[in-house]
C-alpha atoms as a PDB file:
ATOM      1  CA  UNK A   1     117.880  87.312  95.177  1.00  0.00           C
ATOM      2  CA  UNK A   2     118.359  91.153  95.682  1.00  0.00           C
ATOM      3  CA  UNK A   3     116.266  91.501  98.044  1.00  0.00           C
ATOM      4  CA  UNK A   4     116.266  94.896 100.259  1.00  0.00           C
ATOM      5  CA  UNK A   5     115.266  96.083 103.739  1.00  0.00           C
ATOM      6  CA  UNK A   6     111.636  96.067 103.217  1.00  0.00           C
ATOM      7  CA  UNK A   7     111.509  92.641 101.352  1.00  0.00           C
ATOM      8  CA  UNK A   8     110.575  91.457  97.723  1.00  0.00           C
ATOM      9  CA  UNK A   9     107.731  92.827  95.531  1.00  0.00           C
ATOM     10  CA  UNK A  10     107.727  88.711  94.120  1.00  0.00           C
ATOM     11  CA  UNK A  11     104.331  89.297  93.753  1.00  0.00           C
ATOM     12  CA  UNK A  12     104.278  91.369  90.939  1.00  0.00           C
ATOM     13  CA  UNK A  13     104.988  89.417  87.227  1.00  0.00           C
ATOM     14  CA  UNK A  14     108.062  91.231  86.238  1.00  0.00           C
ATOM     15  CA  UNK A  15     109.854  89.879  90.006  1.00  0.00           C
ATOM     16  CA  UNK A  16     108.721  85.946  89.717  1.00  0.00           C
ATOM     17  CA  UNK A  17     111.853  84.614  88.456  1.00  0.00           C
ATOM     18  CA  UNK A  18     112.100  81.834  91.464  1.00  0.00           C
ATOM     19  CA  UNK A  19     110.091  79.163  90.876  1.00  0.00           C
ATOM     20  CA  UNK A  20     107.156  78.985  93.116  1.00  0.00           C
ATOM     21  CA  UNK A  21     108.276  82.100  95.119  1.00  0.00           C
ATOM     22  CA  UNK A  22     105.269  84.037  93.682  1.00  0.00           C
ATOM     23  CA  UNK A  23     104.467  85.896  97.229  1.00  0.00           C
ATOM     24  CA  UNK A  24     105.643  89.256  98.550  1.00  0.00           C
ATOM     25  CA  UNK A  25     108.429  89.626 101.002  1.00  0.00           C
ATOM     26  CA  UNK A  26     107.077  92.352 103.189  1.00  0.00           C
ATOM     27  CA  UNK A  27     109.506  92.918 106.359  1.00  0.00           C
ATOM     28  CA  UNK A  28     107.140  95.876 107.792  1.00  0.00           C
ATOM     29  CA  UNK A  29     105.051  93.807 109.512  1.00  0.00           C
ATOM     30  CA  UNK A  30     108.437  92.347 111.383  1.00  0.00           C
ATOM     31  CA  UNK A  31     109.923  95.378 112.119  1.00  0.00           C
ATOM     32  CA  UNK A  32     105.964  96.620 113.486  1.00  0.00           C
ATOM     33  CA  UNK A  33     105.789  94.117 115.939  1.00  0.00           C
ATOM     34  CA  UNK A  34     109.115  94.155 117.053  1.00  0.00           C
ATOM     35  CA  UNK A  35     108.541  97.884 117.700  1.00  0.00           C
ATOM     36  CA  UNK A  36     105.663  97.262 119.640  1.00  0.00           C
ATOM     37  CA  UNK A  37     107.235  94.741 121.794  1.00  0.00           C
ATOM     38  CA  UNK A  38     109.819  97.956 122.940  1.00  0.00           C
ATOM     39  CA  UNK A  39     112.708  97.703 120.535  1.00  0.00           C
ATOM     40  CA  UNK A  40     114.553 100.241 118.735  1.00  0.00           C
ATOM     41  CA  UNK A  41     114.721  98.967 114.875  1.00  0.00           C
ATOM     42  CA  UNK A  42     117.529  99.673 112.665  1.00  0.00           C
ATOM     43  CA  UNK A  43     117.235  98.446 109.166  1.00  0.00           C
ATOM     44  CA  UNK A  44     119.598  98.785 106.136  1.00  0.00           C
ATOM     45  CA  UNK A  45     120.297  97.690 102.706  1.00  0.00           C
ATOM     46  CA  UNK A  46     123.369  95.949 101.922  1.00  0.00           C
ATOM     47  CA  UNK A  47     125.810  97.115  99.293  1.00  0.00           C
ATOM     48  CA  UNK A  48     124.515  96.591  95.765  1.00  0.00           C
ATOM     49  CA  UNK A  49     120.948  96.589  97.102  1.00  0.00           C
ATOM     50  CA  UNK A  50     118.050  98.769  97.439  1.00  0.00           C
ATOM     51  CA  UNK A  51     119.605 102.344  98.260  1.00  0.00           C
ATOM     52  CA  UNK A  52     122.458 101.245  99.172  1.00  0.00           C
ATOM     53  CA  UNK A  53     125.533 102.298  97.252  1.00  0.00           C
ATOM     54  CA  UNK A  54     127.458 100.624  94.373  1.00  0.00           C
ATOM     55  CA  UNK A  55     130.473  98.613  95.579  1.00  0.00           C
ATOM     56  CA  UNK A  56     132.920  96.397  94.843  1.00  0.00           C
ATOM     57  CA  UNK A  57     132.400  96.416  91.554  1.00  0.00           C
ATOM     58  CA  UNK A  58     128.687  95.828  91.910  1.00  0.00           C
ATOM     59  CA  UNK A  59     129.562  92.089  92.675  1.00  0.00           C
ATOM     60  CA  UNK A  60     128.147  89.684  95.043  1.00  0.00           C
ATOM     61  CA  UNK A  61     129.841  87.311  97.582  1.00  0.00           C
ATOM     62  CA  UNK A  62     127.602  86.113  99.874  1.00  0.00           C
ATOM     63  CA  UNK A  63     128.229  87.523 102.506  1.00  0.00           C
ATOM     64  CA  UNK A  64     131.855  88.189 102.198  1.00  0.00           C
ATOM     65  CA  UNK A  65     132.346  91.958 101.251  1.00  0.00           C
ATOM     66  CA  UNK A  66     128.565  92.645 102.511  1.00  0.00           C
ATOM     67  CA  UNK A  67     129.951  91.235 106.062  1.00  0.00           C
ATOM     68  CA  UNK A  68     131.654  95.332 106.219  1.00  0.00           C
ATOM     69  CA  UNK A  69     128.101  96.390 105.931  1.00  0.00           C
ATOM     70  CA  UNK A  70     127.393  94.817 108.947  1.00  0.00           C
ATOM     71  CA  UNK A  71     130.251  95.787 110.409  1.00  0.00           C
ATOM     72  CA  UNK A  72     129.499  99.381 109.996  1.00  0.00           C
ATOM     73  CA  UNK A  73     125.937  99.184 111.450  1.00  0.00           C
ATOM     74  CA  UNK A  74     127.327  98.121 114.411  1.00  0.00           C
ATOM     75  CA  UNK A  75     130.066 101.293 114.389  1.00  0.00           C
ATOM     76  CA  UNK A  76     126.923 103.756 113.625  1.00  0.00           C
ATOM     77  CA  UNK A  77     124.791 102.285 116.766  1.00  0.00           C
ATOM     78  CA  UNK A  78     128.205 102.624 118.734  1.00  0.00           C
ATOM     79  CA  UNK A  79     128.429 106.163 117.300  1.00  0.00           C
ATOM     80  CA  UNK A  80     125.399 107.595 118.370  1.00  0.00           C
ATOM     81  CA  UNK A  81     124.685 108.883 121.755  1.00  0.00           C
ATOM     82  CA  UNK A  82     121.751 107.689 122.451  1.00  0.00           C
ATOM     83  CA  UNK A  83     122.097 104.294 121.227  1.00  0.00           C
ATOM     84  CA  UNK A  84     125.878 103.553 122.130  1.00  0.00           C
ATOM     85  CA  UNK A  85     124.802 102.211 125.380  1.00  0.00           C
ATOM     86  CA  UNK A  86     121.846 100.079 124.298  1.00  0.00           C
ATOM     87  CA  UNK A  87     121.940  95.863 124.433  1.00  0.00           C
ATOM     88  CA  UNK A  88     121.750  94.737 121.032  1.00  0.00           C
ATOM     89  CA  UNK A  89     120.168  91.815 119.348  1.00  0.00           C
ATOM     90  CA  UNK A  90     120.659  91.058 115.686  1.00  0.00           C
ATOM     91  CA  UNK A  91     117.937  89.580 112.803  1.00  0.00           C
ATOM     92  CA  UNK A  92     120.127  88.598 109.733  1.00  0.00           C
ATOM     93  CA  UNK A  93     118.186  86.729 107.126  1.00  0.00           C
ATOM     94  CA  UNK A  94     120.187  84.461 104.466  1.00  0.00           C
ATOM     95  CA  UNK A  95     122.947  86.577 102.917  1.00  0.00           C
ATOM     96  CA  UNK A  96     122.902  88.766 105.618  1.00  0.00           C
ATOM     97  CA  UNK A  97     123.167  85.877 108.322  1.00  0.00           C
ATOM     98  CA  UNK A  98     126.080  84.588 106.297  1.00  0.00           C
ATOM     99  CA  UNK A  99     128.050  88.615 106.858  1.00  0.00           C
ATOM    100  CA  UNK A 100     127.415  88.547 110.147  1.00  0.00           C
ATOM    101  CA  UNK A 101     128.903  85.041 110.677  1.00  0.00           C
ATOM    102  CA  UNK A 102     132.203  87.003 108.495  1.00  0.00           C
ATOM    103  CA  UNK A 103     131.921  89.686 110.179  1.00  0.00           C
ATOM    104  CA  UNK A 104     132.358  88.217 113.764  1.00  0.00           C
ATOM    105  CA  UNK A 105     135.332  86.347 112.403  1.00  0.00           C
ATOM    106  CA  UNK A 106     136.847  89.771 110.937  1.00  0.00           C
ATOM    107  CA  UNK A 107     136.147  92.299 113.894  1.00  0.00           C
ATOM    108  CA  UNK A 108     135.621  90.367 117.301  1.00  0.00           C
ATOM    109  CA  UNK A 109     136.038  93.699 118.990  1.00  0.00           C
ATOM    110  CA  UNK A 110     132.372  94.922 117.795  1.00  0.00           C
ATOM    111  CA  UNK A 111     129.857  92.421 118.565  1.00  0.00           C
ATOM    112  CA  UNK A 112     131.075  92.736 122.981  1.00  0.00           C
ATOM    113  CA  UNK A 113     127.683  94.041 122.800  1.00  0.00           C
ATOM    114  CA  UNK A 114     125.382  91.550 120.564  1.00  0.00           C
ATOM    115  CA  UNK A 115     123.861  89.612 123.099  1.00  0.00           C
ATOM    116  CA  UNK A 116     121.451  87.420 120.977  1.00  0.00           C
ATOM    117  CA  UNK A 117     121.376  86.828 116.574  1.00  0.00           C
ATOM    118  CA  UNK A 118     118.451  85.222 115.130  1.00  0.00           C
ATOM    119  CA  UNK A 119     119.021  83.841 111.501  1.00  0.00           C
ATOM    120  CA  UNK A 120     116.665  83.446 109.155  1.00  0.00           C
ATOM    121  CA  UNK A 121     117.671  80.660 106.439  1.00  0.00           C
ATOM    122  CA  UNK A 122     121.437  81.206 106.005  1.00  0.00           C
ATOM    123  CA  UNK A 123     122.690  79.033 103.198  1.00  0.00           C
ATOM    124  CA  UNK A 124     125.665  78.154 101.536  1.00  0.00           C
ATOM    125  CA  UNK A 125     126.295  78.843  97.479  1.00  0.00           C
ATOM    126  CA  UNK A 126     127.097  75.130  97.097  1.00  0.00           C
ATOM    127  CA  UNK A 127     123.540  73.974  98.472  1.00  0.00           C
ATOM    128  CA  UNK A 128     122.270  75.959  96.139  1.00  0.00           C
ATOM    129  CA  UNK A 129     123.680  76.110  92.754  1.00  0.00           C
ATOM    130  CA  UNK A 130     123.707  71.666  93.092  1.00  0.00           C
ATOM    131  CA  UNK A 131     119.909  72.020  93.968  1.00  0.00           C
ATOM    132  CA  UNK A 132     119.452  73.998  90.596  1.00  0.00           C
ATOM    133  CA  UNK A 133     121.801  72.406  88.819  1.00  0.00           C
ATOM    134  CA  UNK A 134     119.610  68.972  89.778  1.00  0.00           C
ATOM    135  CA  UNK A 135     116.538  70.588  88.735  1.00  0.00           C
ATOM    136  CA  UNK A 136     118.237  71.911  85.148  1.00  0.00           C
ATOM    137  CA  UNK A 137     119.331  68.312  84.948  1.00  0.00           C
ATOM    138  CA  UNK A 138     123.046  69.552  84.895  1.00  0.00           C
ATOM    139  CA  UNK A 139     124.040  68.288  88.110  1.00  0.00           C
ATOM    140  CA  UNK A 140     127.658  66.911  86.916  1.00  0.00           C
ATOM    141  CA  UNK A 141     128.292  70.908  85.927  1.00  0.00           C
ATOM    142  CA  UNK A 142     129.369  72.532  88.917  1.00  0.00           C
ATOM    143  CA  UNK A 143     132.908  72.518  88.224  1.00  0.00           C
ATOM    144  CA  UNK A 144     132.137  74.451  85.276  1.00  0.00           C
ATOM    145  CA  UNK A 145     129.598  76.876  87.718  1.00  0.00           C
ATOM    146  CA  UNK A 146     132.140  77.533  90.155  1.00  0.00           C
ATOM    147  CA  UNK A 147     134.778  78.254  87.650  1.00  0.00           C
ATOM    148  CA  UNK A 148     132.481  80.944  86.230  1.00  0.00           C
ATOM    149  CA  UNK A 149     131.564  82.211  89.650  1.00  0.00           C
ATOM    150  CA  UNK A 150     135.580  82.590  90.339  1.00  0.00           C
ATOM    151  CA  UNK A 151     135.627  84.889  87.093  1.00  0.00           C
ATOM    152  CA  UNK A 152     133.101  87.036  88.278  1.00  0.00           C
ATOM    153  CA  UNK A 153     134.049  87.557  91.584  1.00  0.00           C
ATOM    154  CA  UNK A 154     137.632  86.173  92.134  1.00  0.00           C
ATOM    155  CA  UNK A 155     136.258  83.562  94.991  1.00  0.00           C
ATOM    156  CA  UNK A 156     135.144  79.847  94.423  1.00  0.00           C
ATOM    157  CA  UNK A 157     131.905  78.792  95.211  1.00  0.00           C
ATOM    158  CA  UNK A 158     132.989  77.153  98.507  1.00  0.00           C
ATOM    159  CA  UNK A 159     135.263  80.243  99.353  1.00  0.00           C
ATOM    160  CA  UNK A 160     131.978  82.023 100.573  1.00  0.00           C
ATOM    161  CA  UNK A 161     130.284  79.201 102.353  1.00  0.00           C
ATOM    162  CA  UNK A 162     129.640  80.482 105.730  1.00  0.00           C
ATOM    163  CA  UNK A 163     130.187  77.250 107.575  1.00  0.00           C
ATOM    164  CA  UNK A 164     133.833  78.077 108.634  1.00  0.00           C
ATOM    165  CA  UNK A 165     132.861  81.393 109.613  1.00  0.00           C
ATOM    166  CA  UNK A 166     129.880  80.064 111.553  1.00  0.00           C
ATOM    167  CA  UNK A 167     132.286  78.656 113.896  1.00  0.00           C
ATOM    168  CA  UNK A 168     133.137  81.942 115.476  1.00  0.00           C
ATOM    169  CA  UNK A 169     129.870  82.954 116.513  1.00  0.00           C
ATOM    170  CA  UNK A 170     129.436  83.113 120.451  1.00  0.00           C
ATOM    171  CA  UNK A 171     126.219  84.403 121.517  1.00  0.00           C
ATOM    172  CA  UNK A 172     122.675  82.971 122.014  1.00  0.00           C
ATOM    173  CA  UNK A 173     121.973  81.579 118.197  1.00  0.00           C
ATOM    174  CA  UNK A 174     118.114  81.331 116.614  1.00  0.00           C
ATOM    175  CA  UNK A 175     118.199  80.176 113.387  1.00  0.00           C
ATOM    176  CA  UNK A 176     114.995  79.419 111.123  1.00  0.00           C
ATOM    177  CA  UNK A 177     114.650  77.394 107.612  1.00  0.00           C
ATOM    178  CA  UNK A 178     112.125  75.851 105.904  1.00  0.00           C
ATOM    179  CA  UNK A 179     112.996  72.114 105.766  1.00  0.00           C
ATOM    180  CA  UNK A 180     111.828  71.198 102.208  1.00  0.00           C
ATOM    181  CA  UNK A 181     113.246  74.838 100.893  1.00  0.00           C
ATOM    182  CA  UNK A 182     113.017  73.651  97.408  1.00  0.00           C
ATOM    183  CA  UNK A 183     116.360  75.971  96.840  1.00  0.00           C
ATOM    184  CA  UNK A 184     118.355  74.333  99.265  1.00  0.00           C
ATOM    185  CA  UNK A 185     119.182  71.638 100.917  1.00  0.00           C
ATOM    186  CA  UNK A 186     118.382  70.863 104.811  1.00  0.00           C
ATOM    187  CA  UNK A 187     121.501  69.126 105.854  1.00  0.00           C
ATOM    188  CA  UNK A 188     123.427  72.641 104.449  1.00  0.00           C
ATOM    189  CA  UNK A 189     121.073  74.715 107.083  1.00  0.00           C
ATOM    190  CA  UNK A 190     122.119  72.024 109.636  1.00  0.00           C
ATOM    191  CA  UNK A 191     125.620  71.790 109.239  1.00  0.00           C
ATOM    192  CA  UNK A 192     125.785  75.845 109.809  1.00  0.00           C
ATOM    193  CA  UNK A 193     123.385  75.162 113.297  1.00  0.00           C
ATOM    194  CA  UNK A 194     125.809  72.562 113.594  1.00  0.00           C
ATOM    195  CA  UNK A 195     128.854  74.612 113.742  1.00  0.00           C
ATOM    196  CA  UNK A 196     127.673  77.639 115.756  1.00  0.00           C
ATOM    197  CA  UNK A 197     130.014  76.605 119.263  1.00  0.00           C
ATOM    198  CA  UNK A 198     127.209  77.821 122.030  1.00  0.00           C
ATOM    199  CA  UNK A 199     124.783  76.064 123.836  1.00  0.00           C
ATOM    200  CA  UNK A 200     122.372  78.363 123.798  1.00  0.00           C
ATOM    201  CA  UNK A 201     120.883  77.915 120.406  1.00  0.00           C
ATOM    202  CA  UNK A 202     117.620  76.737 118.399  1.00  0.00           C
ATOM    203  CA  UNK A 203     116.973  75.758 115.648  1.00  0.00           C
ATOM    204  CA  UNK A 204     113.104  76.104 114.291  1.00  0.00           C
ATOM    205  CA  UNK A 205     112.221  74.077 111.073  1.00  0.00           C
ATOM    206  CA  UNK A 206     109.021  75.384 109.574  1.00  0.00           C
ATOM    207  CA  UNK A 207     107.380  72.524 108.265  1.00  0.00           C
ATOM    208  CA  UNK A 208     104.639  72.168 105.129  1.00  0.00           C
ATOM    209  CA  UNK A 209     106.075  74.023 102.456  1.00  0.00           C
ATOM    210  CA  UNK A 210     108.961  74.071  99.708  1.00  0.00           C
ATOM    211  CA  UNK A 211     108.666  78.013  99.348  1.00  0.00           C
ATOM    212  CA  UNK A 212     111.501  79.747 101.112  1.00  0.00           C
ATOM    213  CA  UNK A 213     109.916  82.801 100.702  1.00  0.00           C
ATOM    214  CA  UNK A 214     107.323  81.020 103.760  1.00  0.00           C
ATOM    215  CA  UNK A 215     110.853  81.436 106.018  1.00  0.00           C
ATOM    216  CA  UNK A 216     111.208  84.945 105.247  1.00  0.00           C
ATOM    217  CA  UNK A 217     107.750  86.132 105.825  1.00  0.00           C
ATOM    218  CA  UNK A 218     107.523  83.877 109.094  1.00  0.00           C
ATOM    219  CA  UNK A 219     107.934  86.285 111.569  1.00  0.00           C
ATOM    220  CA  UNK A 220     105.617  88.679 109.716  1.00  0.00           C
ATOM    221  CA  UNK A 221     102.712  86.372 110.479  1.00  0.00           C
ATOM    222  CA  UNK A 222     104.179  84.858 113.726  1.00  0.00           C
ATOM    223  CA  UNK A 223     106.142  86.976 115.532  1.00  0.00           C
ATOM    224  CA  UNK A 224     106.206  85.134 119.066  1.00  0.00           C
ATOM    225  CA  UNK A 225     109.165  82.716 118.868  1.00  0.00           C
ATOM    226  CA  UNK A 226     110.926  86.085 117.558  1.00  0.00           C
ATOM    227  CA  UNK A 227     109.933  88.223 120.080  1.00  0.00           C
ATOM    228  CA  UNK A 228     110.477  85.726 123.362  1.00  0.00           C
ATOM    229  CA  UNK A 229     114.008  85.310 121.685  1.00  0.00           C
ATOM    230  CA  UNK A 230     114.956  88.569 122.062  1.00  0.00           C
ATOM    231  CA  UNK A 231     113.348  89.200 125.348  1.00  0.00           C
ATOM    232  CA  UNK A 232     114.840  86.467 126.714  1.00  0.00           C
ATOM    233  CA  UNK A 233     118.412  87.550 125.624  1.00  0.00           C
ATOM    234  CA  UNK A 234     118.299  90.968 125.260  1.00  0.00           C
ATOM    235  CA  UNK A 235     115.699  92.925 127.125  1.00  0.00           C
END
């Protein structure tokens, strides 16, 4: 799903190619209200996405090699004068939830500062590619999926699951899913909640729907349990 900073134009016929998922992904509206609400916004694309650079090979690992771009967003905030010294909350939505559980694992040393993460839908490959496989009626093929996936990018399909990784994280944890996400499964999305180490977390199911693209424009339409998140934490 290469989605970008400001969202998904899924609307449009030539960018409907997951089922059901026939909405736009707009992000302005998120970044508008958290603006309002007195927050400094820093967006960015990952590697191999929107403006962002080719990397790697132009590969994707969910979250694995993309976990340096979050890495680095942290070294440009603590680069800049006038936003070194600033408390720092982070929204990562699904691939980019899953680098920034890596990327606390890989450099401890940066996140003294992130003080609250909110997570919108991070999944694990597994979840996925057995919920499509099920729907292609293929479900006794993933050994033959992950194989493929290990050619591509040299990892296994459970080599980028970020449940291990999820284990490391240690501040205030808000994560958001749509329960029936028809692309996933929600004992995956539980399992990660399950795995974060700190008491201070939520988890928000958002009910009614089998569109995950209703989890990523959530906070677009309803920005509340966002904002008092971050206030709470961060402010």
């Amino acid at each position: 799903m290469p989605m970008n900073r400001y969202g998904f134009p899924s609307h449009l016929p030539r960018w409907q190619f997951v089922p059901g998922n026939d909405i736009e992904v707009n992000y302005m509206r998120e970044y508008q209200h958290l603006h309002e609400a007195g927050y400094n916004v820093l967006t960015y694309d990952a590697r191999n996405h929107g403006h962002s650079g080719v990397a790697n090979g132009n590969i994707f690992t969910w979250g694995l090699f993309e976990s340096r771009d979050v890495a680095g967003s942290l070294k440009y905030v603590k680069s800049r004068p006038d936003t070194r010294g600033m408390k720092l909350g982070l929204l990562s939505r699904c691939m980019g939830a899953n680098a920034t559980f890596v990327a606390k694992t890989r450099h401890p040393e940066l996140f003294a500062d992130v003080q609250a993460l909110v997570a919108v839908q991070p999944i694990s490959m597994r979840a996925m590619v057995e919920r499509n496989l099920e729907y292609m009626g293929l479900a006794d093929q993933f050994d033959a999926i992950d194989r493929e996936v290990q050619l591509i990018t040299s990892f296994k399909i459970d080599q980028v699951s970020p449940l291990e990784y999820a284990k490391n994280w240690q501040a205030p944890a808000f994560v958001l899913q749509v329960r029936d996400d028809a692309l996933t499964k929600p004992s995956d999305v539980q399992s990660i909640f399950d795995n974060i180490p700190v008491a201070d977390k939520k988890l928000f199911w958002l009910e009614g729907s089998t569109r995950r693209w209703d989890g990523y424009n959530y906070f677009s339409e309803h920005p509340e349990q966002l904002i008092e998140w971050f206030d709470k934490h961060v402010k």
